[in-house]
Protein backbone atom coordinates (compact mmCIF):
# COMPACT_ATOMS: atom_id res chain seq x y z
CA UNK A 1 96.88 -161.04 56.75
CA UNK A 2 96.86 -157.47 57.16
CA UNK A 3 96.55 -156.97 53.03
CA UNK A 4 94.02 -159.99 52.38
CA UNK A 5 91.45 -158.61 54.81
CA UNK A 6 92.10 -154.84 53.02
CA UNK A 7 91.26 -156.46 49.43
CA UNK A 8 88.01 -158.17 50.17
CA UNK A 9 86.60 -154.87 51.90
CA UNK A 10 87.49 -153.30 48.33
CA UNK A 11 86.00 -156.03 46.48
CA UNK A 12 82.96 -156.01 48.96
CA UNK A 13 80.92 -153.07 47.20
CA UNK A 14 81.94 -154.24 43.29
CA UNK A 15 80.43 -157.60 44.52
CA UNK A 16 77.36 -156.26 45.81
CA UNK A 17 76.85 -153.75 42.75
CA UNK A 18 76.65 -156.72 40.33
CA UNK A 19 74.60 -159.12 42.19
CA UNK A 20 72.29 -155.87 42.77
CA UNK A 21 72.14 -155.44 39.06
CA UNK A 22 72.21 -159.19 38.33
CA UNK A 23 68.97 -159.36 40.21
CA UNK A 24 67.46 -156.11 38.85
CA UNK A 25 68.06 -157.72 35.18
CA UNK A 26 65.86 -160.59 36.55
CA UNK A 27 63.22 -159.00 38.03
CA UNK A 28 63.37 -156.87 34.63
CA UNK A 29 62.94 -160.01 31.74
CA UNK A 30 60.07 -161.40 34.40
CA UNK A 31 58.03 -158.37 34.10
CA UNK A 32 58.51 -158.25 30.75
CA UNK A 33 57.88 -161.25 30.21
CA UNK A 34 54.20 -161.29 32.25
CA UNK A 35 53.23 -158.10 30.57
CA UNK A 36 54.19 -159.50 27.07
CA UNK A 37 52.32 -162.90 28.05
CA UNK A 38 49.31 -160.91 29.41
CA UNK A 39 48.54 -159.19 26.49
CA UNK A 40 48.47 -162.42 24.49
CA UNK A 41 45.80 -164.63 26.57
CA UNK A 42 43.91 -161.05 26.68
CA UNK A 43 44.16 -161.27 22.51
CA UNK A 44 43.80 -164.67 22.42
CA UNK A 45 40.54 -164.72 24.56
CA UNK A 46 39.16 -161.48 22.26
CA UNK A 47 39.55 -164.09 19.12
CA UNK A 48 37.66 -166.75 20.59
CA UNK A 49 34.94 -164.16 20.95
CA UNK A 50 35.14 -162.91 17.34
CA UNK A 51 34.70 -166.45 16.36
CA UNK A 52 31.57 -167.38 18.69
CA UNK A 53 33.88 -169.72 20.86
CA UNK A 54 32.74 -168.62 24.33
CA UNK A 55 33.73 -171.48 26.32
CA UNK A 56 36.98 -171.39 25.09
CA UNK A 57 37.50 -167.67 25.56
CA UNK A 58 36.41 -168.06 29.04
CA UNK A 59 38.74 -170.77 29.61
CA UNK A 60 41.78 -168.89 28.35
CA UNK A 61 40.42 -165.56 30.72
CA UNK A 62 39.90 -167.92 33.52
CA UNK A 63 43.72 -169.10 32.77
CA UNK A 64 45.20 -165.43 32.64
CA UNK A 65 43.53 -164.41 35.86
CA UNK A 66 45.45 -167.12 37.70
CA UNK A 67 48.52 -165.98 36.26
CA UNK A 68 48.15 -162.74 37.36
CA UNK A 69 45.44 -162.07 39.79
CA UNK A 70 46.01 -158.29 39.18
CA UNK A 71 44.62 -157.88 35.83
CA UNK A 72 41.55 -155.95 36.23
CA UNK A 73 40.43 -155.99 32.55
CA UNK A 74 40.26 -159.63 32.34
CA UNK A 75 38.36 -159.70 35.44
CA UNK A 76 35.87 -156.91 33.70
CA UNK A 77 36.00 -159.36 30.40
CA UNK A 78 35.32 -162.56 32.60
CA UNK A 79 32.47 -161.29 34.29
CA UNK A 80 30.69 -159.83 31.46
CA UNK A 81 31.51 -162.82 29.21
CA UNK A 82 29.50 -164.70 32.57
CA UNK A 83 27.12 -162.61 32.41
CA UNK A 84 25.89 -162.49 28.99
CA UNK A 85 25.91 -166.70 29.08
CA UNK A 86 23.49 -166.68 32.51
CA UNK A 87 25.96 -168.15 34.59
CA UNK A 88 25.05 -165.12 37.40
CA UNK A 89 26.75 -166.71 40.17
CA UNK A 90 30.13 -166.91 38.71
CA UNK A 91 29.72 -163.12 37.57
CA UNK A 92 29.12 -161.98 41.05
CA UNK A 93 32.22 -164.06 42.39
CA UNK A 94 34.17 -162.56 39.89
CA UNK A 95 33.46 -158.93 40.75
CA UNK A 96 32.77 -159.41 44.24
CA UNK A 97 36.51 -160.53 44.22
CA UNK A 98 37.55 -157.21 42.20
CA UNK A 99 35.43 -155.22 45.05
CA UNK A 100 37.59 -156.70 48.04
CA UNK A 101 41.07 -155.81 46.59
CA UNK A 102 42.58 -153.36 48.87
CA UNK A 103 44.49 -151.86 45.51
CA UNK A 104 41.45 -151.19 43.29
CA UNK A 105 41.59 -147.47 41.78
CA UNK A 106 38.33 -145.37 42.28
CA UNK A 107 37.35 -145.27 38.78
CA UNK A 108 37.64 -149.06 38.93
CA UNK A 109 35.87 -150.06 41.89
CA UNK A 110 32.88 -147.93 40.61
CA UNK A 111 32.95 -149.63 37.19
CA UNK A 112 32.66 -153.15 39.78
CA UNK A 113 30.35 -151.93 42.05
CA UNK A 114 27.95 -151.12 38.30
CA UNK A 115 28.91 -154.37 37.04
CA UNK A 116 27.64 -156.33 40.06
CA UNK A 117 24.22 -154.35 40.12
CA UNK A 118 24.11 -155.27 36.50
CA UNK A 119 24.61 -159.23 37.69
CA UNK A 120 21.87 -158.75 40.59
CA UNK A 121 19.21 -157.39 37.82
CA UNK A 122 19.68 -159.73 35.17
CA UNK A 123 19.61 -162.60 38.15
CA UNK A 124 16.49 -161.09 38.77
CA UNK A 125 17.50 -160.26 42.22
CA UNK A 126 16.29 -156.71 42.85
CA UNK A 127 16.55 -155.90 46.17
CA UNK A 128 20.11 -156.70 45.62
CA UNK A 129 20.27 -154.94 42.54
CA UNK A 130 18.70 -151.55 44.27
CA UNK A 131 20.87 -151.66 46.75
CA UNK A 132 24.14 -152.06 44.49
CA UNK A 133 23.21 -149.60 42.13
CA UNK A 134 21.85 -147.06 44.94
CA UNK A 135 26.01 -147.06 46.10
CA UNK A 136 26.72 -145.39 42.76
CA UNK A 137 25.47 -142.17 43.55
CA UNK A 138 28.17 -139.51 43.11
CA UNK A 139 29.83 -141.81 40.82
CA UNK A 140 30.80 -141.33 37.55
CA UNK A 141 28.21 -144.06 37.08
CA UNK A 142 25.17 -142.35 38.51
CA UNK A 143 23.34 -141.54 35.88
CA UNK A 144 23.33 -144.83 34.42
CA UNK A 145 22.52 -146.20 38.04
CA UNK A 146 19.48 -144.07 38.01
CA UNK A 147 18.26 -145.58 34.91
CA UNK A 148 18.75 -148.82 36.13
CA UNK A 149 17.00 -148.33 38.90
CA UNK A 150 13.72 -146.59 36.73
CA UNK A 151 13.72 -149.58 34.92
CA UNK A 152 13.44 -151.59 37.96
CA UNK A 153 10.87 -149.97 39.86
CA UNK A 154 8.99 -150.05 35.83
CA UNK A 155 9.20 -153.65 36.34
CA UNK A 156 8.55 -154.11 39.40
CA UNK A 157 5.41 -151.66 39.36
CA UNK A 158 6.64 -149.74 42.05
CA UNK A 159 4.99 -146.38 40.82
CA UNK A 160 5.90 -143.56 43.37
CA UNK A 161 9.32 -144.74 43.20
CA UNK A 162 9.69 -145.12 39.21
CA UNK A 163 8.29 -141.04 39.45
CA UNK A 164 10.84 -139.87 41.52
CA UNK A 165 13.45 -141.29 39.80
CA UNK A 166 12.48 -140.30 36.41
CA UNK A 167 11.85 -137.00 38.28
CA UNK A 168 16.07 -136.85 39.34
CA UNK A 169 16.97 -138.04 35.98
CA UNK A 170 15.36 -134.87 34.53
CA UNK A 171 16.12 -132.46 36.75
CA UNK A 172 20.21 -133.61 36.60
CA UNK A 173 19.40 -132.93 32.44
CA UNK A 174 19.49 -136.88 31.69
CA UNK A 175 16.58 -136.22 29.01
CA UNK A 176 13.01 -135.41 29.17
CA UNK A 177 11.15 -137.91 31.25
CA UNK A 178 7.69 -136.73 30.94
CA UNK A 179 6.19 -138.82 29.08
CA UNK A 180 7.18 -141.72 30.80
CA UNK A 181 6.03 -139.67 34.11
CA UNK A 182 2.73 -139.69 32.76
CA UNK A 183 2.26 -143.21 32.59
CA UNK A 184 3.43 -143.45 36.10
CA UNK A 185 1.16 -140.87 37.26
CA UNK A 186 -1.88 -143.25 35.22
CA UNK A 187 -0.81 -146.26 36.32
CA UNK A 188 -1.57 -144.90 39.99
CA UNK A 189 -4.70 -143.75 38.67
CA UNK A 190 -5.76 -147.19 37.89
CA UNK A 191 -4.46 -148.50 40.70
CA UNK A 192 -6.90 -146.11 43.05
CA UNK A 193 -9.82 -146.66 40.83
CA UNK A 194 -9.13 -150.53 41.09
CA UNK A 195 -9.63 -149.86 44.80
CA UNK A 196 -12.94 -147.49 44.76
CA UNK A 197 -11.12 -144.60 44.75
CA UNK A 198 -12.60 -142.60 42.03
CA UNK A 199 -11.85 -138.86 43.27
CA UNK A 200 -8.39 -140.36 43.89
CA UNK A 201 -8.14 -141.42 40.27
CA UNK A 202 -9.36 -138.49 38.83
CA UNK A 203 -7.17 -136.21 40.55
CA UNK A 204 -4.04 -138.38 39.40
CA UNK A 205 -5.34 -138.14 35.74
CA UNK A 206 -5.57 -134.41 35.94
CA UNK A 207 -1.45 -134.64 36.96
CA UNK A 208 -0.49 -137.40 34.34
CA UNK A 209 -2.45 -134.42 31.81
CA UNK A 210 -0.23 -131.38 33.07
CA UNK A 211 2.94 -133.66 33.28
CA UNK A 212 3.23 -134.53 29.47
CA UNK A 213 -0.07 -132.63 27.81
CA UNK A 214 0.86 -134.02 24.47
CA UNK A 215 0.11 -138.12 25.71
CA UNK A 216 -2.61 -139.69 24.51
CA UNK A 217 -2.93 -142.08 27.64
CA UNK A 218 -4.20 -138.77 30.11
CA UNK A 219 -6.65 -138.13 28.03
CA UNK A 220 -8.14 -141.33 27.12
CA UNK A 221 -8.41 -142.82 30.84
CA UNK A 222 -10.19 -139.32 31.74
CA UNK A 223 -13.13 -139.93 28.93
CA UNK A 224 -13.00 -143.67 30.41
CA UNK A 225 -13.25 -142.66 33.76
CA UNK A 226 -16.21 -139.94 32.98
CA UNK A 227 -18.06 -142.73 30.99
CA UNK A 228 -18.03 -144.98 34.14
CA UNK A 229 -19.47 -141.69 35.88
CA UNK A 230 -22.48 -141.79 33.50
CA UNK A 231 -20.51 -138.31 32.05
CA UNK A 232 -20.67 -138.97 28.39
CA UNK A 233 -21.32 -135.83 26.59
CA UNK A 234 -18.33 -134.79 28.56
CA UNK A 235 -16.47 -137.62 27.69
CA UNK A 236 -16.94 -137.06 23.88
CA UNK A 237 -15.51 -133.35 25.07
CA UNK A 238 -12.38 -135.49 26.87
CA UNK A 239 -11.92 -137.33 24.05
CA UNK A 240 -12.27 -134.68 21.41
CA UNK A 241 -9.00 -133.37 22.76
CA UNK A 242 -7.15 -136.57 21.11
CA UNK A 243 -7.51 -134.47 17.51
CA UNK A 244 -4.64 -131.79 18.95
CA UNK A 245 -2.49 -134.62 19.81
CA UNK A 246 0.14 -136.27 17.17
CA UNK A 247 -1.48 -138.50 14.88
CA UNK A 248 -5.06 -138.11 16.31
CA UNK A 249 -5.41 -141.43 17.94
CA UNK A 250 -8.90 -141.30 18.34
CA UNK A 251 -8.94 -145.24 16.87
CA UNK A 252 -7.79 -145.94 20.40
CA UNK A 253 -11.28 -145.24 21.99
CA UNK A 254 -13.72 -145.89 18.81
CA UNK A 255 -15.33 -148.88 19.96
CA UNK A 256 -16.23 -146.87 23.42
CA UNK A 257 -17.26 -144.10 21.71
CA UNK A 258 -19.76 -146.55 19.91
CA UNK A 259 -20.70 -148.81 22.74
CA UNK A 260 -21.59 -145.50 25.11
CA UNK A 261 -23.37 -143.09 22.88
CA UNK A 262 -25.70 -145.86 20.92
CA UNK A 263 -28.36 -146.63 23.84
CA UNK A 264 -28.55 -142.59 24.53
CA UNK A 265 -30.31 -141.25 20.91
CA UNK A 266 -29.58 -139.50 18.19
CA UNK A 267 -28.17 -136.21 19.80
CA UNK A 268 -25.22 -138.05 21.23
CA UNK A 269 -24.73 -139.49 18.11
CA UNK A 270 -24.49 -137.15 16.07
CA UNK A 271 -21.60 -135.73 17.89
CA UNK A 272 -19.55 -138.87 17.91
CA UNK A 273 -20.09 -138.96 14.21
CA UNK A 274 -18.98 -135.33 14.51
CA UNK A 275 -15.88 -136.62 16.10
CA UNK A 276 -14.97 -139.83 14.18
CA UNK A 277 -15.27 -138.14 10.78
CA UNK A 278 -13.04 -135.19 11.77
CA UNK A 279 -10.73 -137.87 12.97
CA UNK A 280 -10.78 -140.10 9.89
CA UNK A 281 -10.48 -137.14 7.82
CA UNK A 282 -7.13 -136.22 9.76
CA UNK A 283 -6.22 -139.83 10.12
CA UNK A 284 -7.37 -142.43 7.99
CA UNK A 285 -7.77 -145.56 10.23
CA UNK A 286 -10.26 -148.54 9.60
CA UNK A 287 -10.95 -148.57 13.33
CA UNK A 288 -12.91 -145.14 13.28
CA UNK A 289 -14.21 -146.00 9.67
CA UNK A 290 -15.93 -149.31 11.27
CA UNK A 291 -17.23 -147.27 14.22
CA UNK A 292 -18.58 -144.76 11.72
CA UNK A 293 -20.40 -147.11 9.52
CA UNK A 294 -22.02 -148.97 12.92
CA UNK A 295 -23.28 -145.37 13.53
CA UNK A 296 -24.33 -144.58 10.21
CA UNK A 297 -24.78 -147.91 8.52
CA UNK A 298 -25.75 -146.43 5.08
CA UNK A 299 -22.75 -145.02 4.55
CA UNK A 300 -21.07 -148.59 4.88
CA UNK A 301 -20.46 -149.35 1.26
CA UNK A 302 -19.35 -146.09 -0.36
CA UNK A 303 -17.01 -145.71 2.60
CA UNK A 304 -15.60 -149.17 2.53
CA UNK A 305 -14.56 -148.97 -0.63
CA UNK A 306 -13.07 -145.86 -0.77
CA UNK A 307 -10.95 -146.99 2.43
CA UNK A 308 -9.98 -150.23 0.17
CA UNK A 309 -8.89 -148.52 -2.95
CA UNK A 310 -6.20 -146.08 -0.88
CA UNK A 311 -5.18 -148.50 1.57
CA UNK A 312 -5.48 -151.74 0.08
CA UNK A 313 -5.52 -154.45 3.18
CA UNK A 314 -6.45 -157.50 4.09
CA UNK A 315 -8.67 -156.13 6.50
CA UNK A 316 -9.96 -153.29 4.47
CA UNK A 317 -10.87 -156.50 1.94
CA UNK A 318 -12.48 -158.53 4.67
CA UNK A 319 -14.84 -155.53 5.85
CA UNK A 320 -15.80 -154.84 2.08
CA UNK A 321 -16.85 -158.63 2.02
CA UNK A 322 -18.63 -159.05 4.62
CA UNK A 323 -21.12 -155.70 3.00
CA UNK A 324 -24.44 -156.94 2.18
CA UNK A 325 -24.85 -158.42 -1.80
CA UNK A 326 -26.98 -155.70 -2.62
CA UNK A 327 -24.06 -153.00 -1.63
CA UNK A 328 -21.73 -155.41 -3.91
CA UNK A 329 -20.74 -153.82 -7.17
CA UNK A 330 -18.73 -155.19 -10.19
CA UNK A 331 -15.71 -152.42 -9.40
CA UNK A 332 -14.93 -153.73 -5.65
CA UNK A 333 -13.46 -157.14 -6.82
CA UNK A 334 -10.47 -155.43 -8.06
CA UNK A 335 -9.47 -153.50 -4.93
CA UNK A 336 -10.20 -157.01 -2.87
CA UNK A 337 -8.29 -158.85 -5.11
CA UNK A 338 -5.06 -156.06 -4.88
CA UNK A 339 -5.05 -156.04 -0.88
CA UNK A 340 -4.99 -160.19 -0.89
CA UNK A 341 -1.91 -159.85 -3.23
CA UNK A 342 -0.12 -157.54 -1.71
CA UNK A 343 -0.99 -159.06 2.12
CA UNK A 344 -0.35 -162.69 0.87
CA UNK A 345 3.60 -161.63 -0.57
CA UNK A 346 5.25 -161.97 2.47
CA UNK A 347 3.61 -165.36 3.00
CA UNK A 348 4.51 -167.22 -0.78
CA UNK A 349 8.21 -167.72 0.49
CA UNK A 350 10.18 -170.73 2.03
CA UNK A 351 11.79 -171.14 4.89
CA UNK A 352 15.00 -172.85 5.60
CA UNK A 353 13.99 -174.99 8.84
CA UNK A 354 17.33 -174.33 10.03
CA UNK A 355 17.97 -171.10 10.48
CA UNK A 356 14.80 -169.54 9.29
CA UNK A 357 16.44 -167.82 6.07
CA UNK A 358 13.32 -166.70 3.93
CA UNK A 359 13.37 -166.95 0.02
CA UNK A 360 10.73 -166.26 -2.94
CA UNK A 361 12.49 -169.01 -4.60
CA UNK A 362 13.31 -172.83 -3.43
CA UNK A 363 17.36 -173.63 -2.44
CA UNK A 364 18.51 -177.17 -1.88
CA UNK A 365 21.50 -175.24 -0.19
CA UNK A 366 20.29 -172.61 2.43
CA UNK A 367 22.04 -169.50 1.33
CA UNK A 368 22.25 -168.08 5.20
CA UNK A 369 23.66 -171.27 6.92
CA UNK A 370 24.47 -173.67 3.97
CA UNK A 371 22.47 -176.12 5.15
CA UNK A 372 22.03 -178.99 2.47
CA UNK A 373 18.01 -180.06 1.97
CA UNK A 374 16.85 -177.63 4.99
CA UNK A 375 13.72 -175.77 3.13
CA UNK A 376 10.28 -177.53 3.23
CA UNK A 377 8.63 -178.27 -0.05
CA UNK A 378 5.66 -175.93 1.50
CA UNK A 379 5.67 -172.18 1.12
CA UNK A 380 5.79 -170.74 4.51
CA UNK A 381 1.11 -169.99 4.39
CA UNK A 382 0.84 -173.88 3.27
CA UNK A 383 2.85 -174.96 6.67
């Protein structure tokens, strides 16, 4: 009895080495086995996208994820597959969930916490969205946070807030901002004038001006605003300033220059001449030739069809017709008849009604989709 109890406590530890490994063999092939089958819904789901099959590809991620709850990229891929359908609600869910796991990495739960304020925006829920993308700061995400968040106090018109922002963006060296700075700094302006405010305005102009002095915007609300004030010789001044800038946009303000210089004589007038034809001559725009010819009419003809013959457009050839018969000569018909030609091009085509595939010539078989019998008889100007 002595010798049967002695053998089993020898054969004890043998026994309990192979059932060890025996189980340690198992526990191996089902790992291996869930990494090798993870891979393949992840691959299989990433074909379904290639090929435009969405709902499928969301149904095979929605499968993996209940396979194995801890795969953090197919959450990532679920969500933003959610996302970029509309369906908001199941987005959020899905990296809400990511958000409450105890095991999340750092780098991970930032990349959720983005993803969610990226949900809340497109939702069009932005106190949400602030809020979630206002956590990111100190994250790896921050910058883009702080972009996000420009964007949505752009939108939302929420000026002071949309300047301080772009303000941190360019001090942290995201980019120069102050252009965009300007524009908030104007769109306060308005918003004081709006409200009687005119010192207010003025004063907030004079900012938007040293903020980004190359923007046009400063400098054409400041002419406006010293028009309103009765202030036009110094408003031509103002608005003389547009010939430093890029381009010389003073076609943005022709029209007022016109409409507030004609009832005050011929002084005036002959410095907004002054001014358009130094503009046209830098820039050659139909908008400050038209406001030129209202001023000077008897230049109308000559000009006209100068502008016509270099820049041959339909609305170069509509201003030349609508000159007086006597200003007609035999010479302008060809210049006319080039600018209709050229503008009307783009319009002799068909259409396919299917996909919208343009063509000079007719197809019975759309060349983008294939479509059989899909492009009206009509050219696209005869529709």
């Amino acid at each position: 009895m002595t010798e049967f109890n002695l053998t089993w406590l020898l054969l004890l530890p043998a026994l309990g080495f192979a059932l060890g490994w025996l189980a340690s063999r198992l526990d191996l092939r089902q790992v291996r086995r869930e990494e090798r089958d993870s891979p393949r819904a992840y691959y299989k789901g990433l074909n379904l996208l290639l090929n435009e099959q969405q709902d499928k590809a969301i149904d095979t991620f929605i499968e993996a994820v209940q396979n194995d709850p801890d795969t953090t990229e197919l959450h990532f891929a679920l969500g933003n597959l959610f996302r970029r359908r509309g369906e908001f609600e199941r987005s959020v869910r899905v990296h809400q969930h990511l958000l409450s796991r105890a095991d999340l990495s750092s780098a991970d739960r930032d990349r959720a916490q983005y993803a969610l304020a990226q949900d809340y925006a497109k939702a069009g829920l932005f106190d949400r969205a602030e809020a979630a993308f206002r956590a990111l700061e100190g994250s790896a995400f921050s910058t883009e946070a702080c972009r996000a968040l420009l964007d949505l106090y752009e939108r939302s018109r929420e000026w002071v807030s949309a300047h301080e922002m772009a303000s941190k963006l360019e001090a942290a060296g995201a980019g120069s901002y102050a252009a965009r700075m300007a524009h908030h700094l104007c769109e306060r302006a308005e918003e004081r004038s709006a409200a009687g405010a005119h010192a207010e305005a003025w004063e907030w102009l004079q900012k938007a001006q040293a903020c980004a002095p190359m923007t046009a915007r400063p400098v054409v609300m400041m002419g406006q605003w010293q028009v309103r004030q009765g202030q036009v010789e110094q408003a031509l001044a103002t608005w003389a300033g547009l010939l430093r800038l890029p381009q010389a946009p003073v076609a943005l303000v022709a029209d007022e220059v016109v409409r507030c210089v004609q009832p005050l004589g011929s002084a005036l007038i002959d410095r907004a001449l002054q001014l358009l034809r130094q503009a046209y001559t830098t820039q050659e725009s139909l908008a400050v030739l038209q406001a030129i010819n209202t001023l000077a009419p008897s230049e109308a003809g000559p000009t006209l069809r100068a502008h016509l013959t270099r820049q041959p457009s339909l609305s170069a050839a509509a201003a030349v017709l609508k000159l007086p018969p006597e200003q007609w000569k035999d010479q302008d018909l060809k210049p006319v008849r080039e600018a209709l030609e050229r503008s009307t091009l783009p319009l002799q085509r068909y259409r396919c009604a299917a996909c919208g595939f343009e063509a000079q010539r007719y197809f019975w078989q759309c060349p983008g989709c294939l479509s059989w019998d899909s492009y009206p008889p009509q050219r696209i100007e005869e529709q």
